[in-house]
Protein backbone atom coordinates (compact mmCIF):
# COMPACT_ATOMS: atom_id res chain seq x y z
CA UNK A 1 0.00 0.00 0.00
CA UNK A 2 1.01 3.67 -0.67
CA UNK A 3 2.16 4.86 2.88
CA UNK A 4 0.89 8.76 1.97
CA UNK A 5 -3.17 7.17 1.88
CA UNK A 6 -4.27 8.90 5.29
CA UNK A 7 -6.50 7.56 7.04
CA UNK A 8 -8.54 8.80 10.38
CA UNK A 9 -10.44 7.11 12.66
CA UNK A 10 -12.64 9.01 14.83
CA UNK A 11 -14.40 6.29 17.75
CA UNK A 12 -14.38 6.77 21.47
CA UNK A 13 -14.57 3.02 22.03
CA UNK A 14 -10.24 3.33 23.25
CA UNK A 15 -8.90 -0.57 22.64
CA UNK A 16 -11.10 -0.62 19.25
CA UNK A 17 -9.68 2.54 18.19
CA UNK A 18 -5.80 1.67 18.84
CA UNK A 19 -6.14 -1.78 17.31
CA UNK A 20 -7.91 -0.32 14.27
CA UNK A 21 -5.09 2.52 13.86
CA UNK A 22 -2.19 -0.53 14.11
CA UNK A 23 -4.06 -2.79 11.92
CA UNK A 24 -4.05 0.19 9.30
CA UNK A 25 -0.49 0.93 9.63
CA UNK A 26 0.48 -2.80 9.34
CA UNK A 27 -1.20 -2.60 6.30
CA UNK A 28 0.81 0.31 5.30
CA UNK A 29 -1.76 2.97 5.74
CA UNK A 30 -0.68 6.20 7.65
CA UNK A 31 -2.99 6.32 10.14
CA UNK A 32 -4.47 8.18 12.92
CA UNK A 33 -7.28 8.21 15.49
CA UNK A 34 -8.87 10.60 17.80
CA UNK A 35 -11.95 9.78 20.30
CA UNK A 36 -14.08 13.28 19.71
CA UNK A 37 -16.30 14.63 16.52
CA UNK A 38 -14.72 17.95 17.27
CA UNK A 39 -11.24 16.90 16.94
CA UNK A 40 -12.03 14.56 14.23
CA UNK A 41 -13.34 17.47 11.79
CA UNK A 42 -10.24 19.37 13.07
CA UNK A 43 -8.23 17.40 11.56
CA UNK A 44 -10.18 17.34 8.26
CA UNK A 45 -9.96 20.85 8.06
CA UNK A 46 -5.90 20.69 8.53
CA UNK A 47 -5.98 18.92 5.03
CA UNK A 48 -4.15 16.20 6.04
CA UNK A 49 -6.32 13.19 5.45
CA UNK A 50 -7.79 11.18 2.52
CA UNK A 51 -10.33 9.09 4.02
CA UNK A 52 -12.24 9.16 7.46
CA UNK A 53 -13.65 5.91 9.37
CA UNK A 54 -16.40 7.29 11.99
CA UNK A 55 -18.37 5.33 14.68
CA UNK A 56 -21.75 6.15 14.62
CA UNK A 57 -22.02 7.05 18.35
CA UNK A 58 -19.93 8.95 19.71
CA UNK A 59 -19.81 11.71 23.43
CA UNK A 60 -20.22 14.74 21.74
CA UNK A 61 -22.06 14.18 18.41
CA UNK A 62 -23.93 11.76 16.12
CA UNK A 63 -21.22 9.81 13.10
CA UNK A 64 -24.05 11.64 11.06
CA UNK A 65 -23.63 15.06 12.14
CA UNK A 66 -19.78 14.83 11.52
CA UNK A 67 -20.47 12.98 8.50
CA UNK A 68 -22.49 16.28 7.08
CA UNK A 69 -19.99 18.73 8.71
CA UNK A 70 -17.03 16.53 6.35
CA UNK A 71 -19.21 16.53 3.34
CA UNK A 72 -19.25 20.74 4.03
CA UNK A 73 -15.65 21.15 5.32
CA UNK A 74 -13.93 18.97 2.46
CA UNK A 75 -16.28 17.05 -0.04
CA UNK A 76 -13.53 15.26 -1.86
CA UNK A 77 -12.78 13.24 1.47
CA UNK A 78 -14.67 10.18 1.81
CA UNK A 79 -16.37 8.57 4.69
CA UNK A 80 -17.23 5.22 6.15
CA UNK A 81 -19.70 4.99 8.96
CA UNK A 82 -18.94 2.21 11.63
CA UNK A 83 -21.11 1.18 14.25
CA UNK A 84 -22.48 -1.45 16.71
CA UNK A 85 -25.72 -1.17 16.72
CA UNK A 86 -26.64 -1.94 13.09
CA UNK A 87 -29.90 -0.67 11.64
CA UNK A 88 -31.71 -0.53 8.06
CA UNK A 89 -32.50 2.48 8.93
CA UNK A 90 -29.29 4.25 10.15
CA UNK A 91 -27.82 2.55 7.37
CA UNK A 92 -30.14 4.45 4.84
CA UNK A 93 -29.60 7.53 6.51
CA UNK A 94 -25.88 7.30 6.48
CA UNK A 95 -25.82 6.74 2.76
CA UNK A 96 -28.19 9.59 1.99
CA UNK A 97 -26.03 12.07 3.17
CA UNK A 98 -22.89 10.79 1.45
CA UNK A 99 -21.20 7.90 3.27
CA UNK A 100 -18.82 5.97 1.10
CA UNK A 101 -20.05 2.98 3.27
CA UNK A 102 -21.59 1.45 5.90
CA UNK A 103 -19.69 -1.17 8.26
CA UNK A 104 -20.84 -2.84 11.25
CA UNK A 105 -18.88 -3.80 14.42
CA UNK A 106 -16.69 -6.07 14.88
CA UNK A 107 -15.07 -5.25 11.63
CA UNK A 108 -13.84 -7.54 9.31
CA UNK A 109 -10.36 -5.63 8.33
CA UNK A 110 -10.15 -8.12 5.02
CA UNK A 111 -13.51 -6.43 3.98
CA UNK A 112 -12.56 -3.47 5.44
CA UNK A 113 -9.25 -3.09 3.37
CA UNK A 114 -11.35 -3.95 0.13
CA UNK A 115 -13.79 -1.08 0.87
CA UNK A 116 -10.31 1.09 1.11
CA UNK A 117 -9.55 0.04 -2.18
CA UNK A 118 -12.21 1.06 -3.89
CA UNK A 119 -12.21 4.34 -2.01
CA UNK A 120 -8.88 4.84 -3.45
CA UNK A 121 -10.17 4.05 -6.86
CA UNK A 122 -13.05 6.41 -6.91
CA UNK A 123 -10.69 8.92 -5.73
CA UNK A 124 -8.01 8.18 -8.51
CA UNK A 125 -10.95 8.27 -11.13
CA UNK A 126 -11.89 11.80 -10.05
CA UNK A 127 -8.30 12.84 -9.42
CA UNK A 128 -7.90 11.58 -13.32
CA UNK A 129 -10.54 12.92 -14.62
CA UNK A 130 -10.14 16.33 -13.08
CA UNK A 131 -6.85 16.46 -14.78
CA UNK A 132 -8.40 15.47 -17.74
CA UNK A 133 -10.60 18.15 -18.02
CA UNK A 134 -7.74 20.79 -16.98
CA UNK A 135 -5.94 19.12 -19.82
CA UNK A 136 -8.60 19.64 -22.17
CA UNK A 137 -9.56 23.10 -21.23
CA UNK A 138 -6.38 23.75 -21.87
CA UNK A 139 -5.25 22.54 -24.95
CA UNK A 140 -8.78 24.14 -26.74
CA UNK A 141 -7.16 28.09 -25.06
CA UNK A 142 -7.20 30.27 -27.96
CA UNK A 143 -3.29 30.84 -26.81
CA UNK A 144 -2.75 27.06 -28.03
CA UNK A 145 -4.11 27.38 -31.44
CA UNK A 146 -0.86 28.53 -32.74
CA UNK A 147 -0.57 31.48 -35.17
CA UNK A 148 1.14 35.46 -33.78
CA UNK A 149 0.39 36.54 -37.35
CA UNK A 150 -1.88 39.87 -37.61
CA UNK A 151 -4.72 38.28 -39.62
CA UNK A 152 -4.71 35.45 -36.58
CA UNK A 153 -4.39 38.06 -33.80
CA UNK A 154 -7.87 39.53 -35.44
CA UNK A 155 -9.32 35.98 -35.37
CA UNK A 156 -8.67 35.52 -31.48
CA UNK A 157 -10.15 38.64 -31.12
CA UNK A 158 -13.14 38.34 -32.69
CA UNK A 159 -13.86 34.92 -31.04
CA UNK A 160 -12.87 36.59 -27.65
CA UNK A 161 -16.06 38.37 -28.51
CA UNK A 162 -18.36 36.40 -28.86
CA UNK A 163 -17.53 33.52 -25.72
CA UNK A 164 -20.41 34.92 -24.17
CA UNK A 165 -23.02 34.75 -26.71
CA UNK A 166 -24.92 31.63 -28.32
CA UNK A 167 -25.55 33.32 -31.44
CA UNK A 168 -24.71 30.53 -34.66
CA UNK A 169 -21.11 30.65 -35.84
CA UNK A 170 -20.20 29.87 -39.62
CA UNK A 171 -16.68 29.06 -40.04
CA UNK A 172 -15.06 30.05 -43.30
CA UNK A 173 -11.77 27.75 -44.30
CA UNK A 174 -10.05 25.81 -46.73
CA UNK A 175 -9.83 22.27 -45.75
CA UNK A 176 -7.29 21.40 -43.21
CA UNK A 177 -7.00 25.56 -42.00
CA UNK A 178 -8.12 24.15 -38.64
CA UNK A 179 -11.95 24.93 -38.14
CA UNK A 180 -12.92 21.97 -35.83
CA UNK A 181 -9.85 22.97 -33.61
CA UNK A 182 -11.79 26.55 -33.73
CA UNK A 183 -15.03 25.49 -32.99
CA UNK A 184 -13.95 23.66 -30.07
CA UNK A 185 -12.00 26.07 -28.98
CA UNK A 186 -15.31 28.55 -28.97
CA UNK A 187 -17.16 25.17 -26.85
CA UNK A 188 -14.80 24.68 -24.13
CA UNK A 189 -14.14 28.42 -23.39
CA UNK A 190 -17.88 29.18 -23.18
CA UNK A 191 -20.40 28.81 -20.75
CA UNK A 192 -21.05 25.32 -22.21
CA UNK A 193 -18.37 23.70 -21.45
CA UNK A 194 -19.61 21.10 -19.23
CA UNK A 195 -21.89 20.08 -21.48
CA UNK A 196 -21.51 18.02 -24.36
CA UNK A 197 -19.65 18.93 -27.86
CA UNK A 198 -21.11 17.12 -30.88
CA UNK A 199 -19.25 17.22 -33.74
CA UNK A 200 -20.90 15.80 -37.17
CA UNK A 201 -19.23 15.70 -40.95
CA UNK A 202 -22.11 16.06 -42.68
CA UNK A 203 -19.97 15.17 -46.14
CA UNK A 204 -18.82 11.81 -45.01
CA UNK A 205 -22.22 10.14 -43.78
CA UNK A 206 -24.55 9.13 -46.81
CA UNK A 207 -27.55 11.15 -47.49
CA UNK A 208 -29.82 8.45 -46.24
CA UNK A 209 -28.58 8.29 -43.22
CA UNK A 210 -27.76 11.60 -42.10
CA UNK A 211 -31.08 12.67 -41.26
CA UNK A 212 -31.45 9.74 -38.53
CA UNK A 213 -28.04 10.79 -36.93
CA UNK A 214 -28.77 14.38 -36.96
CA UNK A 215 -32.29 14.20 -35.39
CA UNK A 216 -33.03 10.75 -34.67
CA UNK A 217 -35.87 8.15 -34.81
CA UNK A 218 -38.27 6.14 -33.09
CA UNK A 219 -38.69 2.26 -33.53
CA UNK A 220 -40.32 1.14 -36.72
CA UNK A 221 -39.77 4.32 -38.72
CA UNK A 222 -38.35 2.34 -41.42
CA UNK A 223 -36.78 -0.81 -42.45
CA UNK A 224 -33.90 -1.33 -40.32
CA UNK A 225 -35.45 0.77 -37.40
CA UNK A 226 -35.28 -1.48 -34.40
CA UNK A 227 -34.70 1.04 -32.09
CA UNK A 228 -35.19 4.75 -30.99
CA UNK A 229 -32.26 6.23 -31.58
CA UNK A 230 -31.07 9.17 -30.35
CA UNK A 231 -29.97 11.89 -32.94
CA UNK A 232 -26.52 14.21 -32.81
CA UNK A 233 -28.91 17.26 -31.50
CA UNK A 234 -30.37 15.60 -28.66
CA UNK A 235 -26.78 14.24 -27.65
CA UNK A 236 -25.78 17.85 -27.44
CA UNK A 237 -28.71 19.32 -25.09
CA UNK A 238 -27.55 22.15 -23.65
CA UNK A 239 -23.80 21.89 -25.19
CA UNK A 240 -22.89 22.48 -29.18
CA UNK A 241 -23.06 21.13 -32.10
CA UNK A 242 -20.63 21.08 -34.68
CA UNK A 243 -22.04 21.09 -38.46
CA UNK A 244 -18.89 20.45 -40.64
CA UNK A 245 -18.93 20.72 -44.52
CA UNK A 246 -22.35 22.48 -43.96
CA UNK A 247 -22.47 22.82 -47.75
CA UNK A 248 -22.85 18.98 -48.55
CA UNK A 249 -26.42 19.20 -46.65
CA UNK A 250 -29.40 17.95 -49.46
CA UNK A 251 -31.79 20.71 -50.01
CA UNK A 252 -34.90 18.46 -47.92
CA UNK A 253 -32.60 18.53 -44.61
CA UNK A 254 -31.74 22.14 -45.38
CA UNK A 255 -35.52 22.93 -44.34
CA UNK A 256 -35.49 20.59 -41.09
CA UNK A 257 -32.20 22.02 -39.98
CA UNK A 258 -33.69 25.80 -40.37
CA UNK A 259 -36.81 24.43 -38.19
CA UNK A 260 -34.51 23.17 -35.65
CA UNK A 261 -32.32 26.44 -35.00
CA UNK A 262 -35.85 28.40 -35.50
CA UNK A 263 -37.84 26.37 -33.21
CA UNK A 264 -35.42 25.12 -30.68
CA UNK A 265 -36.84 21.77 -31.16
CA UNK A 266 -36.45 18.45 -32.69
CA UNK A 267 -38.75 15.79 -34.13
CA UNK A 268 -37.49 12.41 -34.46
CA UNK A 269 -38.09 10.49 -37.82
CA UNK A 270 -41.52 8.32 -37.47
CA UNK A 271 -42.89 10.48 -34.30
CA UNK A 272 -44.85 13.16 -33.73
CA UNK A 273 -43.50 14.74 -30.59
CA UNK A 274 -41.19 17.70 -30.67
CA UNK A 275 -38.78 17.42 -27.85
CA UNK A 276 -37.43 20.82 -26.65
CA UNK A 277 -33.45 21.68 -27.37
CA UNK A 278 -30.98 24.12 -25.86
CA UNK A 279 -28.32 23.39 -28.45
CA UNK A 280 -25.84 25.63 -29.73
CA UNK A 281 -25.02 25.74 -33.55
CA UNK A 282 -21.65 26.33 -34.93
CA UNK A 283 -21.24 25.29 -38.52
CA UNK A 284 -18.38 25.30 -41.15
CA UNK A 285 -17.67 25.23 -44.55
CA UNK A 286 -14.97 25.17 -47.42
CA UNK A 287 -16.66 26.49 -50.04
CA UNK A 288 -18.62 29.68 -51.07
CA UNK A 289 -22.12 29.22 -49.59
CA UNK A 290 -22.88 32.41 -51.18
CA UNK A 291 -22.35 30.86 -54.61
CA UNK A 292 -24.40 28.23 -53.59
CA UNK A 293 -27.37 30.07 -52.52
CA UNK A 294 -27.23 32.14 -56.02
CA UNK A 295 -26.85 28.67 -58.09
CA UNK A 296 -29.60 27.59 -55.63
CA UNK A 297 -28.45 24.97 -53.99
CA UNK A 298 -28.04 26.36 -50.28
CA UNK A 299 -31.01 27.87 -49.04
CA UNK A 300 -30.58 31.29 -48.37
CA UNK A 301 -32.56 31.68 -45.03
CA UNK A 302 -30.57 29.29 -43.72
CA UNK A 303 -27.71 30.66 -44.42
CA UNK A 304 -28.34 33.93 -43.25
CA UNK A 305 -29.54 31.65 -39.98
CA UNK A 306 -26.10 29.99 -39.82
CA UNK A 307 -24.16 32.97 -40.66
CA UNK A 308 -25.34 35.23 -38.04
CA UNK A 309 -21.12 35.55 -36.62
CA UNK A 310 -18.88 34.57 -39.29
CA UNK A 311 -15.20 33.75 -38.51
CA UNK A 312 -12.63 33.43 -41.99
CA UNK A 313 -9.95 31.34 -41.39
CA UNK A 314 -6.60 31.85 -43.68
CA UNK A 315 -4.88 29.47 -45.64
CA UNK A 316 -1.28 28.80 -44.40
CA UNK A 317 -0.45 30.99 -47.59
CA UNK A 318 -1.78 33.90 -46.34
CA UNK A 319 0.07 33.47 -43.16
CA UNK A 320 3.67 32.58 -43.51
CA UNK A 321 5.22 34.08 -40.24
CA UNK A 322 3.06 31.39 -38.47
CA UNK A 323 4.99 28.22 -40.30
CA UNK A 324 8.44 28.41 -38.39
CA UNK A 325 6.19 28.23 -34.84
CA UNK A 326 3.96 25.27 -36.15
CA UNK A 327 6.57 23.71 -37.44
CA UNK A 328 8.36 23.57 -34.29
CA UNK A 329 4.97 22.60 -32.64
CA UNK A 330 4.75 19.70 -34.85
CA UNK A 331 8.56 18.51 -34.13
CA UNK A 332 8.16 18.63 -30.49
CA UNK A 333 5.12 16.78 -30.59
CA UNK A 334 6.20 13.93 -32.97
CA UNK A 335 10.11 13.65 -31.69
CA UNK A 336 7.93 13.16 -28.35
CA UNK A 337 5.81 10.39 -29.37
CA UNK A 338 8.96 8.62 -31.21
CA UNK A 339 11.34 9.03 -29.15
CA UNK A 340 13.70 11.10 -30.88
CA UNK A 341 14.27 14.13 -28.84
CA UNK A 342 17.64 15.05 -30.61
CA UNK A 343 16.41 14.91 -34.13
CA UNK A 344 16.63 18.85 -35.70
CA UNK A 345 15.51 21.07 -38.37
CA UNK A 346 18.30 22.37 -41.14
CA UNK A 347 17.79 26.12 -41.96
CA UNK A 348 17.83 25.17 -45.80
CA UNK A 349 14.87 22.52 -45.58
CA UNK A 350 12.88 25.33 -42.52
CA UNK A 351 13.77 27.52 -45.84
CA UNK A 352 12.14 24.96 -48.40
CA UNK A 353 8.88 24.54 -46.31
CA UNK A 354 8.61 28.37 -45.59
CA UNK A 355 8.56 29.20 -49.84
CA UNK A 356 6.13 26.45 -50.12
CA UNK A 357 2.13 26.89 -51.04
CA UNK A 358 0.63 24.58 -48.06
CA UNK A 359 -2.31 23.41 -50.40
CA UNK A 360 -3.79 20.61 -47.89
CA UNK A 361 -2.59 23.96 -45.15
CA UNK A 362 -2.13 23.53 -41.22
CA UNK A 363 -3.09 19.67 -41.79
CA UNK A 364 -0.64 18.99 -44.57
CA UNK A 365 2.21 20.73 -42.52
CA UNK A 366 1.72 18.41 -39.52
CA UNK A 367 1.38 14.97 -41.87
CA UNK A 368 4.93 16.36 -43.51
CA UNK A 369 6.72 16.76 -39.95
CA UNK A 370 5.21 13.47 -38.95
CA UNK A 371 6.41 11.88 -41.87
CA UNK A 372 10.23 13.29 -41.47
CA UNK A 373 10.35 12.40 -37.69
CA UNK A 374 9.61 8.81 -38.96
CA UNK A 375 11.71 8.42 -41.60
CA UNK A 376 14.79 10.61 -41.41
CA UNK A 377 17.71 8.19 -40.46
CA UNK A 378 20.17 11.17 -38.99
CA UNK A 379 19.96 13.76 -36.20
CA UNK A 380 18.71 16.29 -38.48
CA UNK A 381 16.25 16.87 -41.54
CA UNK A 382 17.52 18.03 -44.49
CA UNK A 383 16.43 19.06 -47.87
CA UNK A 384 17.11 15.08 -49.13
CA UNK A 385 14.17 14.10 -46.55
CA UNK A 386 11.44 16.48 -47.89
CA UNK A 387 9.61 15.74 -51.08
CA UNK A 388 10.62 17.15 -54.37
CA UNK A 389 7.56 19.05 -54.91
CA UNK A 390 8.24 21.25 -51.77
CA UNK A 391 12.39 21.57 -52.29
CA UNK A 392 11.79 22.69 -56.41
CA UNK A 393 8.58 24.77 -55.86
CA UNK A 394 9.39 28.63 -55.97
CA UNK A 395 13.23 27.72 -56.61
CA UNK A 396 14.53 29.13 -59.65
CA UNK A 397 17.67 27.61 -61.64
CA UNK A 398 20.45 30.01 -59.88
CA UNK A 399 22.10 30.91 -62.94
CA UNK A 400 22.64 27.12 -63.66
CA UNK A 401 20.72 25.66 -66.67
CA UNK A 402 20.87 22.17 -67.61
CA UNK A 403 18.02 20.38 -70.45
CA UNK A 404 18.29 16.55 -69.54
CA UNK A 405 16.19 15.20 -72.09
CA UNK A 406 15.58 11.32 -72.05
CA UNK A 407 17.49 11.13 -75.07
CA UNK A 408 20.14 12.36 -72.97
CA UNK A 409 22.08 9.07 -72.80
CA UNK A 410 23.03 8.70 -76.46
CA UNK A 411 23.85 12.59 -76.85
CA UNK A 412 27.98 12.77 -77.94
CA UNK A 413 30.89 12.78 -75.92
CA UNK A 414 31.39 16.63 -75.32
CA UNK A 415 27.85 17.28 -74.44
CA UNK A 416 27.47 14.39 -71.95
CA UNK A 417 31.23 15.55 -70.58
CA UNK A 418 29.12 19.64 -70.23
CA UNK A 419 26.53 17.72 -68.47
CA UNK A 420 28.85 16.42 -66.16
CA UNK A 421 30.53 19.33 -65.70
CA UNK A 422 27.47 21.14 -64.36
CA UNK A 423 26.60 18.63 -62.45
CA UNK A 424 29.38 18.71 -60.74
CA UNK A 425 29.30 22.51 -60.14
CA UNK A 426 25.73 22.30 -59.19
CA UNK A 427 26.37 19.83 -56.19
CA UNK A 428 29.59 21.83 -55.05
CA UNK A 429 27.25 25.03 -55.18
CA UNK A 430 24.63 22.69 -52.87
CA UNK A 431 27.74 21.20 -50.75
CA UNK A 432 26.92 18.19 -52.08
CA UNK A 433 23.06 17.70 -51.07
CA UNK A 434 21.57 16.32 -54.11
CA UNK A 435 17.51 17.81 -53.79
CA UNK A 436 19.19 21.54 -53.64
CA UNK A 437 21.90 20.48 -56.79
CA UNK A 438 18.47 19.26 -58.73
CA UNK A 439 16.89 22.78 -57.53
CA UNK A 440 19.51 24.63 -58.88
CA UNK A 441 19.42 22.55 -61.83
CA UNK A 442 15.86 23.10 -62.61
CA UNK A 443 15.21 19.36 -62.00
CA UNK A 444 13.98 16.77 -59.69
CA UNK A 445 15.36 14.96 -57.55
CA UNK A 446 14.87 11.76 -58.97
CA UNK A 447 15.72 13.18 -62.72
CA UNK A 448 19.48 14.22 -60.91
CA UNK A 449 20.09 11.11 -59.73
CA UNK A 450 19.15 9.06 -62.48
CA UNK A 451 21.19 10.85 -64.57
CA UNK A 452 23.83 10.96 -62.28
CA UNK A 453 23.79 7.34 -62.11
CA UNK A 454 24.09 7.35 -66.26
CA UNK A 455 26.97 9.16 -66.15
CA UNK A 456 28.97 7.11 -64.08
CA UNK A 457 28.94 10.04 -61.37
């Protein structure tokens, strides 16, 4: 047993209480005992004790009354009434106002010690989960979604806004810009947080089935239904719900979902009963719902519904000073879960990812650093470990032009010996890394070394 689990005994019965208190400490418990209520919650109150054994009788007050004043003085402590006169009643009572458990004299300290550990359980549980939540709070601050660039700074500041409303959010972004990690961000730093947060792709479940995950159904309602089933809206009473790729939505659900956020309500496929929601609505989108309500295909009082607080986020593009800070985000968190903490960074391949245009954005970046922590074989990551699409993009030829053509290996003597030649002054230019030779070169990777290999070099 973990010697720093304290527990107290409080019982006025004097040879009971001392055998109890060295039975504990055999058992590797620290333990103490005092005969009072009084001094009992006195020590509570000193913070020094995890669990508390009481006898239900005691000189100067019931094990109930100092079972309340505990459950006022420090609720996290658990208790364990004791007694020898054993009742139904007192038993009930004791458990009503919070006792862990109930455990008749003489005690059985096998049984006694089991009730300890699960004590010790529920308290690790809570301790865990407690830390959980601190963890998760944390992680979704607006401080941890990572960006100091000016067009960000505007984005945390307009979300800093509106914490404290529950109006509908519609989240502008490319795909992989980040805007689940935004809406949850908005969900755990408002007053919702306890609540659930629902998140639903509305792209990636078929169009049959969406509307019974979004609102649900009752048994029977069609083939298949065997069940009520409980729909995405009802799971997030009083929390948020998360509409991603809003846009992908068919027309008919387009009118349910605007009765929903106009009604506050939800009716279950097959029933007839509306059942009352307190649901808040945050929504996203990748493309141009404005475009879509002019080619008519969005309707537009929904989307004026959904867009009451719109939030743009950039492309990675459109934010370059934020790469070098994600990228080092990224490293730390993938040399952690590899174990390499030594593996670094070369300033020409920080350079090569810095020039490049982030298509797939913040999502793409962190797939690329996961993929060099895994496979780079050295300490550091170099221009030969990154693609040749990111090394060759913006890179012009540096004054060095070379035309390998794939008739290149029958061309004559003194044109293959030129080739050669620049080749050679390309990689002593690139002190001899291959990917920035081929960049200088005007060439892939794979072209240099193929033709590399053809010329014996």
């Amino acid at each position: 047993m973990d010697d720093q689990f304290r527990v107290l005994v409080i019982d006025d019965d004097d040879p009971g209480r001392e055998v109890m208190e060295l039975l504990l400490r055999k058992a590797g418990f620290h333990a103490q005992s005092v005969d009072n209520g009084a001094d009992g919650v006195a020590v509570v109150r000193s913070g020094t004790v995890d669990l508390v054994l009481v006898d239900l009788f005691l000189p100067d007050k019931s094990g109930i009354e100092i079972l309340k004043e505990i459950r006022q003085v420090a609720p996290e402590i658990e208790v364990i009434v004791i007694t020898g006169h054993a009742s139904a009643q007192t038993a009930v009572t004791a458990m009503k106002e919070g006792a862990f458990d109930y455990i008749t004299k003489p005690v059985n300290f096998d049984e006694l010690k089991i009730v300890i550990a699960k004590v010790r359980e529920q308290q690790r549980l809570r301790s865990e989960n407690v830390y959980l939540k601190k963890q998760l709070l944390e992680r979704f601050q607006f401080s941890n979604i990572i960006g100091s660039s000016a067009i960000m700074q505007r984005l945390f500041e307009r979300m800093q806004r509106i914490l404290k409303t529950d109006s509908t959010v519609l989240i502008f972004g490319e795909s992989g810009t980040g805007k689940e990690l935004v809406a949850r961000a908005l969900h755990h730093n408002s007053r919702r947080k306890s609540h659930a947060f629902v998140a639903v792709n509305c792209g990636a479940i078929p169009e049959t089935l969406l509307e019974s995950e979004l609102f649900g159904h009752v048994r029977g309602a069609f083939t298949g239904a065997v069940r009520d089933k409980l729909g995405k809206f009802e799971a997030a009473d009083h929390g948020t719900i998360f509409l991603d790729e809003i846009c992908t939505m068919p027309m008919h659900l387009q009118s349910k979902l605007l009765r929903v956020l106009q009604e506050q309500e939800v009716e279950r496929i097959g029933s007839t009963k509306s059942v009352k929601l307190d649901v808040r609505v945050i929504s996203a989108t990748n493309v141009d719902l404005e475009a879509q309500v002019r080619q008519g295909t969005f309707r537009e009082d929904l989307f004026y519904r959904l867009n009451v607080i719109p939030l743009h986020l950039p492309p990675l593009r459109d934010r370059r000073e934020d790469i070098l800070p994600l990228v080092n985000h990224f490293l730390d968190k993938f040399r952690h879960l590899m174990g390499r903490p030594s593996l670094s960074l070369d300033k020409h391949a920080l350079d090569a990812l810095e020039r490049y245009h982030w298509p797939g954005n913040v999502r793409e970046l962190e797939n690329m650093v996961e993929r060099m922590v895994a496979l780079t074989e050295g300490d550091a990551i170099t221009l030969d470990d990154l693609p040749a699409e990111i090394v060759d993009q913006g890179r012009g030829t540096g004054g060095l032009c070379l035309d390998l053509s794939p008739q290149g290996m029958d061309m004559p003597a003194v044109i293959a010996d030129l080739e050669r030649k620049l080749i050679a002054r390309a990689l002593e230019l690139a002190s001899g890394v291959k990917t920035k030779a081929a960049a200088l070169l005007g060439l892939k990777r794979t072209t240099l070394v193929e033709k590399m290999r053809r010329l014996g070099m």
